[in-house]
N, C-alpha and C. Protein backbone atom coordinates (compact mmCIF):
# COMPACT_ATOMS: atom_id res chain seq x y z
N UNK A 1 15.61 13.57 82.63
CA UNK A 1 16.37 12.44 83.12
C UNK A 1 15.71 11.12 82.76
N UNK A 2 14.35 11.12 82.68
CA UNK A 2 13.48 9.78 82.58
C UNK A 2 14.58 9.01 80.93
N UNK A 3 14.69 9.72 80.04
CA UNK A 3 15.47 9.25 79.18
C UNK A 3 16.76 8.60 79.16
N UNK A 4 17.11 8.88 79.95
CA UNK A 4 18.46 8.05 80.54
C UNK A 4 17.90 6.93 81.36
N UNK A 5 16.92 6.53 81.86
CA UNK A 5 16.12 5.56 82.35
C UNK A 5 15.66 4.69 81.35
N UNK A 6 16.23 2.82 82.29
CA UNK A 6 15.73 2.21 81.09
C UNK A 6 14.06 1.87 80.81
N UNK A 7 13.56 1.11 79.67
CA UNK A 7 12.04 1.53 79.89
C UNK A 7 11.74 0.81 81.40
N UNK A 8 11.66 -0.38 81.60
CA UNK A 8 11.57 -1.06 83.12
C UNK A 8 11.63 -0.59 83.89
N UNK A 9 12.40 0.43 84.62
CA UNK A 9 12.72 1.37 85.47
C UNK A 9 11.86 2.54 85.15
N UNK A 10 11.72 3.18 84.28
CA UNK A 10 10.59 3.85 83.95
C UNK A 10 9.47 3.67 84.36
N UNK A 11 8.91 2.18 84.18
CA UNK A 11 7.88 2.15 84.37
C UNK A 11 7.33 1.66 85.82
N UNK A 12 8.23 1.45 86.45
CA UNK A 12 8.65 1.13 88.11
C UNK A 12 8.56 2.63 88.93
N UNK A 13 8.92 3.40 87.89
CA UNK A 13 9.13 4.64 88.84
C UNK A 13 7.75 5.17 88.83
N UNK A 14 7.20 5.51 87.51
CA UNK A 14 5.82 5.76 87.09
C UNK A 14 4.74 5.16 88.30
N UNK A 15 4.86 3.48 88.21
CA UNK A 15 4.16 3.45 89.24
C UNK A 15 4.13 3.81 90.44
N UNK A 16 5.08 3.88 90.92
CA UNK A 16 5.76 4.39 92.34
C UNK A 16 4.50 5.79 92.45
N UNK A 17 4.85 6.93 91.61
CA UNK A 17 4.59 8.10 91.42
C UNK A 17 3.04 8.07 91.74
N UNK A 18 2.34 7.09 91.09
CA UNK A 18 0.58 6.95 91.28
C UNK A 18 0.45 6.11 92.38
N UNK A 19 1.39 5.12 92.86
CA UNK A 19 1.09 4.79 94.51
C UNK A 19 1.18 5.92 95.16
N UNK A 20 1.74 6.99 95.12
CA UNK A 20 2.08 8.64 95.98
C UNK A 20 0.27 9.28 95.84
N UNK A 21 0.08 9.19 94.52
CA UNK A 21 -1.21 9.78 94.34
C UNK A 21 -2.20 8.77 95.07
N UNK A 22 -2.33 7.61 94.89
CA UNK A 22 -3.52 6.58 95.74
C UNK A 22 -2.94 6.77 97.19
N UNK A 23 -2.18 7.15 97.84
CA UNK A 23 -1.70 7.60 99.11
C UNK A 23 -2.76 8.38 99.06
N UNK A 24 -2.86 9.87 98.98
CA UNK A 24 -3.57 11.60 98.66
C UNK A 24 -4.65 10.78 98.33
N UNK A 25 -5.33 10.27 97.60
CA UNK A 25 -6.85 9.94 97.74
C UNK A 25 -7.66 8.64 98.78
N UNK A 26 -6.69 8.37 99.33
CA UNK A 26 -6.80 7.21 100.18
C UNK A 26 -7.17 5.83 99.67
N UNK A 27 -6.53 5.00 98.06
CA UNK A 27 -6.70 4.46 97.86
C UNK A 27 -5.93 3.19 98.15
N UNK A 28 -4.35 3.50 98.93
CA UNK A 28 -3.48 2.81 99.02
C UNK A 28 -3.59 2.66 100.64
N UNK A 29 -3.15 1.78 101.04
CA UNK A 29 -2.87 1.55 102.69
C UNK A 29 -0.98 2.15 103.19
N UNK A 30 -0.50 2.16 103.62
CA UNK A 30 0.81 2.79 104.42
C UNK A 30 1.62 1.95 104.43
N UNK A 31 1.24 0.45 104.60
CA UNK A 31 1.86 -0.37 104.50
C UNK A 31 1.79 -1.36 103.20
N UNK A 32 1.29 -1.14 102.33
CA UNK A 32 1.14 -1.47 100.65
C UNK A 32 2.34 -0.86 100.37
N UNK A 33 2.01 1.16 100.43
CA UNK A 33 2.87 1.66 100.04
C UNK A 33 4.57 1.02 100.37
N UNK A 34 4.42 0.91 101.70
CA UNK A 34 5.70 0.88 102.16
C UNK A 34 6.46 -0.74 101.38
N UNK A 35 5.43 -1.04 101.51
CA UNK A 35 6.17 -2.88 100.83
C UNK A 35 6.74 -2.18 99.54
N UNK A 36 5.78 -1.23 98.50
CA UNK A 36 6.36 -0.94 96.92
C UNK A 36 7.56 -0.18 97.25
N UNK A 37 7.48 0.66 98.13
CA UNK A 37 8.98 0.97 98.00
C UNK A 37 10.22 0.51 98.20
N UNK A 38 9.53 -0.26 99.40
CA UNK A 38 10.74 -1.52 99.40
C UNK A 38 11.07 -2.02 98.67
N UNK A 39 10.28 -2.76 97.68
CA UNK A 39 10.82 -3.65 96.00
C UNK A 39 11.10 -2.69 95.33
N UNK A 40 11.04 -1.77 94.93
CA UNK A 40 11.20 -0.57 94.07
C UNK A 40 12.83 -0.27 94.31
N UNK A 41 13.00 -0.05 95.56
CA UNK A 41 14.24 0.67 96.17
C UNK A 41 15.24 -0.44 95.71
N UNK A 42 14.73 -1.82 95.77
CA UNK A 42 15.94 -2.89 95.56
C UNK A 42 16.45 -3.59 93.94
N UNK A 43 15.44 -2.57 93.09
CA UNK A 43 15.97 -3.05 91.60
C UNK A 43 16.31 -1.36 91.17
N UNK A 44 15.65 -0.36 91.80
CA UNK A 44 16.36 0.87 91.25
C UNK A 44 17.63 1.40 91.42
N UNK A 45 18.33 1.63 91.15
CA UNK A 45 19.99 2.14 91.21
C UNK A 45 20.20 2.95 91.07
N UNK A 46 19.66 4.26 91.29
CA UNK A 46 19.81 5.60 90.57
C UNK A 46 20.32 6.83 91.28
N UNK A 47 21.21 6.66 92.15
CA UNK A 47 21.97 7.50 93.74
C UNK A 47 21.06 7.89 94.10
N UNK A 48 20.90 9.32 93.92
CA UNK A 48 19.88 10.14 94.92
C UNK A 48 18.90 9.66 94.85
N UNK A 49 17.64 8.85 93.73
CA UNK A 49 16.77 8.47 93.83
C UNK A 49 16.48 7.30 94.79
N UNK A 50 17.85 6.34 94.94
CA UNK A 50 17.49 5.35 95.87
C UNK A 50 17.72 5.73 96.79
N UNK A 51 18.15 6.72 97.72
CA UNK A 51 18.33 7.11 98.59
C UNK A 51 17.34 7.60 99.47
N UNK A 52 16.28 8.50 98.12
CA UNK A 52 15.10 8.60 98.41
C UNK A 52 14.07 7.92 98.50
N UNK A 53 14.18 6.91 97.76
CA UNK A 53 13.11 5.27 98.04
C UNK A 53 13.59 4.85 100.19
N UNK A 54 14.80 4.62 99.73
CA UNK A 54 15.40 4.06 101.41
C UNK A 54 14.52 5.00 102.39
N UNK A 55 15.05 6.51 101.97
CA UNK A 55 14.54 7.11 103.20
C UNK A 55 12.67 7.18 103.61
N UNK A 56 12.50 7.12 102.46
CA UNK A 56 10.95 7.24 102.52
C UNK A 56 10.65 5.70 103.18
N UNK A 57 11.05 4.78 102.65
CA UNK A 57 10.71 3.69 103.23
C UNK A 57 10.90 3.36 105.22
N UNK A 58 11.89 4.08 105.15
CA UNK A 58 12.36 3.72 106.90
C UNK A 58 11.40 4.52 107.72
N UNK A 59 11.21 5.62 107.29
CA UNK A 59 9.69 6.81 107.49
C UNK A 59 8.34 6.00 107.73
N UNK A 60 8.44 5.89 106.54
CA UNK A 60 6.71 5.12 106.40
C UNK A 60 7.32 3.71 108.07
N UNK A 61 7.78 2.97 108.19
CA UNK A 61 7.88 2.02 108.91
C UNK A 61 8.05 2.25 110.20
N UNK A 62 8.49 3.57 110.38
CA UNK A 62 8.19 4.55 111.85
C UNK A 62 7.07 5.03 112.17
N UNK A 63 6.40 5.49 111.02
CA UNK A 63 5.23 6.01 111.15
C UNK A 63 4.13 4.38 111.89
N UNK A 64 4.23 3.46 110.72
CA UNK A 64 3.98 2.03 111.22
C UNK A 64 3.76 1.77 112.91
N UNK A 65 5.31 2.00 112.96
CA UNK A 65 5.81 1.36 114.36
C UNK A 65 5.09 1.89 115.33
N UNK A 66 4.83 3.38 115.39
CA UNK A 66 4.04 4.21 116.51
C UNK A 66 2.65 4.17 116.61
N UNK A 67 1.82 3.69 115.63
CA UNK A 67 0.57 3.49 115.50
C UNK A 67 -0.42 4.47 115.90
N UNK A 68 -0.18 5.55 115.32
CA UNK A 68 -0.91 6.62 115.38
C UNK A 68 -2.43 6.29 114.15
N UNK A 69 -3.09 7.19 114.80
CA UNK A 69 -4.57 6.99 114.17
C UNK A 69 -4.45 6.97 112.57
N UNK A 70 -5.83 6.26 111.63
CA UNK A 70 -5.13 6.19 110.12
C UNK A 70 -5.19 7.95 109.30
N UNK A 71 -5.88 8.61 110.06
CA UNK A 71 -5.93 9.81 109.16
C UNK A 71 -4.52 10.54 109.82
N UNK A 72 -4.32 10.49 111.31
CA UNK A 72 -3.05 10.99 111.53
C UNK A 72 -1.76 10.37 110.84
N UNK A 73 -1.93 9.14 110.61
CA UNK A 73 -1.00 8.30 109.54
C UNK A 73 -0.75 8.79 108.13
N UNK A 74 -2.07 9.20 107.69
CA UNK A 74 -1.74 9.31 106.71
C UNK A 74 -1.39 10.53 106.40
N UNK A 75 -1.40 11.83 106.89
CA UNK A 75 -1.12 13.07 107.18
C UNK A 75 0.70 12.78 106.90
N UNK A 76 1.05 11.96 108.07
CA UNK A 76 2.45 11.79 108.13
C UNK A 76 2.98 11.03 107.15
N UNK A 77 2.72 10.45 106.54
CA UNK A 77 2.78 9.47 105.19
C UNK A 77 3.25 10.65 104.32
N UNK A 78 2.08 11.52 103.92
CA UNK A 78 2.22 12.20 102.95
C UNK A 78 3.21 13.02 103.00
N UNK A 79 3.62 13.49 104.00
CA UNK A 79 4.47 14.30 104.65
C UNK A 79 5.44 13.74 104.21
N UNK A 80 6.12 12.55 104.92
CA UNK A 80 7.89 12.10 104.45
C UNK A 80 7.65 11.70 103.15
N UNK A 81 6.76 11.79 102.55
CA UNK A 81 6.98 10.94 101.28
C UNK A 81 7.05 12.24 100.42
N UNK A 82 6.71 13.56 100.52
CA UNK A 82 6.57 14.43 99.42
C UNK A 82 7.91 14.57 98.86
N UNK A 83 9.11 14.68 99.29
CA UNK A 83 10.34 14.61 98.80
C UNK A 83 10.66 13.57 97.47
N UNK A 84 9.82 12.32 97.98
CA UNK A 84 9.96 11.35 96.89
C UNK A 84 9.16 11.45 95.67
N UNK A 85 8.15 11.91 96.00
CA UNK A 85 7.52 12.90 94.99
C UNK A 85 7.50 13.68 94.23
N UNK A 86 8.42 14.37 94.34
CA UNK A 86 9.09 15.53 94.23
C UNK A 86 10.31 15.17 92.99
N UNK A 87 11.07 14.13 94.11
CA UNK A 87 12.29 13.26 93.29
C UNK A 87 11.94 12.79 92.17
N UNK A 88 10.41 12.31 91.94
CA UNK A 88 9.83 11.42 90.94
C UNK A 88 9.31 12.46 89.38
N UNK A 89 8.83 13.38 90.17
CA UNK A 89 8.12 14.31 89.22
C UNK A 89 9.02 15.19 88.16
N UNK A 90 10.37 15.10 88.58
CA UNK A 90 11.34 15.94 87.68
C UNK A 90 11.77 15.54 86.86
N UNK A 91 11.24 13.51 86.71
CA UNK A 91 11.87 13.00 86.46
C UNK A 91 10.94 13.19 84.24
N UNK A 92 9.88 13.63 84.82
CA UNK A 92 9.10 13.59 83.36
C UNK A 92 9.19 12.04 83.13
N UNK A 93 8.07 11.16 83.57
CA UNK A 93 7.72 10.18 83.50
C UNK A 93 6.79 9.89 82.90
N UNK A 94 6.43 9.55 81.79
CA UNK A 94 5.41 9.04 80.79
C UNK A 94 4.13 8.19 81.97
């Protein structure tokens, strides 16, 4: 599918994909993440994929809202976000 993607979007998604990975090594914060998906979600157009930016994003901002400890955060982070991950990785992204 990445081929039907224009390069810009490509390379939007790509990053997206290694903010998921700096999530898993704890290089990103929850709320970094959550801002990129927010900009991400609002220039990508791609149905199911933005659907999956939205949902991951409203997740991460719940997770936010309840203020659970950062390793229990990030447990749950990783958690709603694997779908988007998932969404991203099929995509064969350079």
């Amino acid at each position: 599918m990445a081929t039907s993607l224009d390069p810009s979007t490509q390379e939007l998604l790509a990053n997206m994909l290694d903010a998921l990975d700096r999530l898993y090594d704890g290089k990103i914060t929850i709320v970094d993440l959550n801002a990129l998906i927010l900009a991400t979600s609002r220039v990508v157009h791609e149905g199911e994929l933005t659907r999956e930016l939205a949902r991951a994003a409203s997740a991460l901002h719940e997770i936010l809202r309840r203020g659970a400890s950062p390793e229990d955060a990030k447990l749950q982070a990783l958690d709603v976000t694997d779908e988007l991950r998932r969404a991203l990785a099929v995509l064969g992204l350079p």
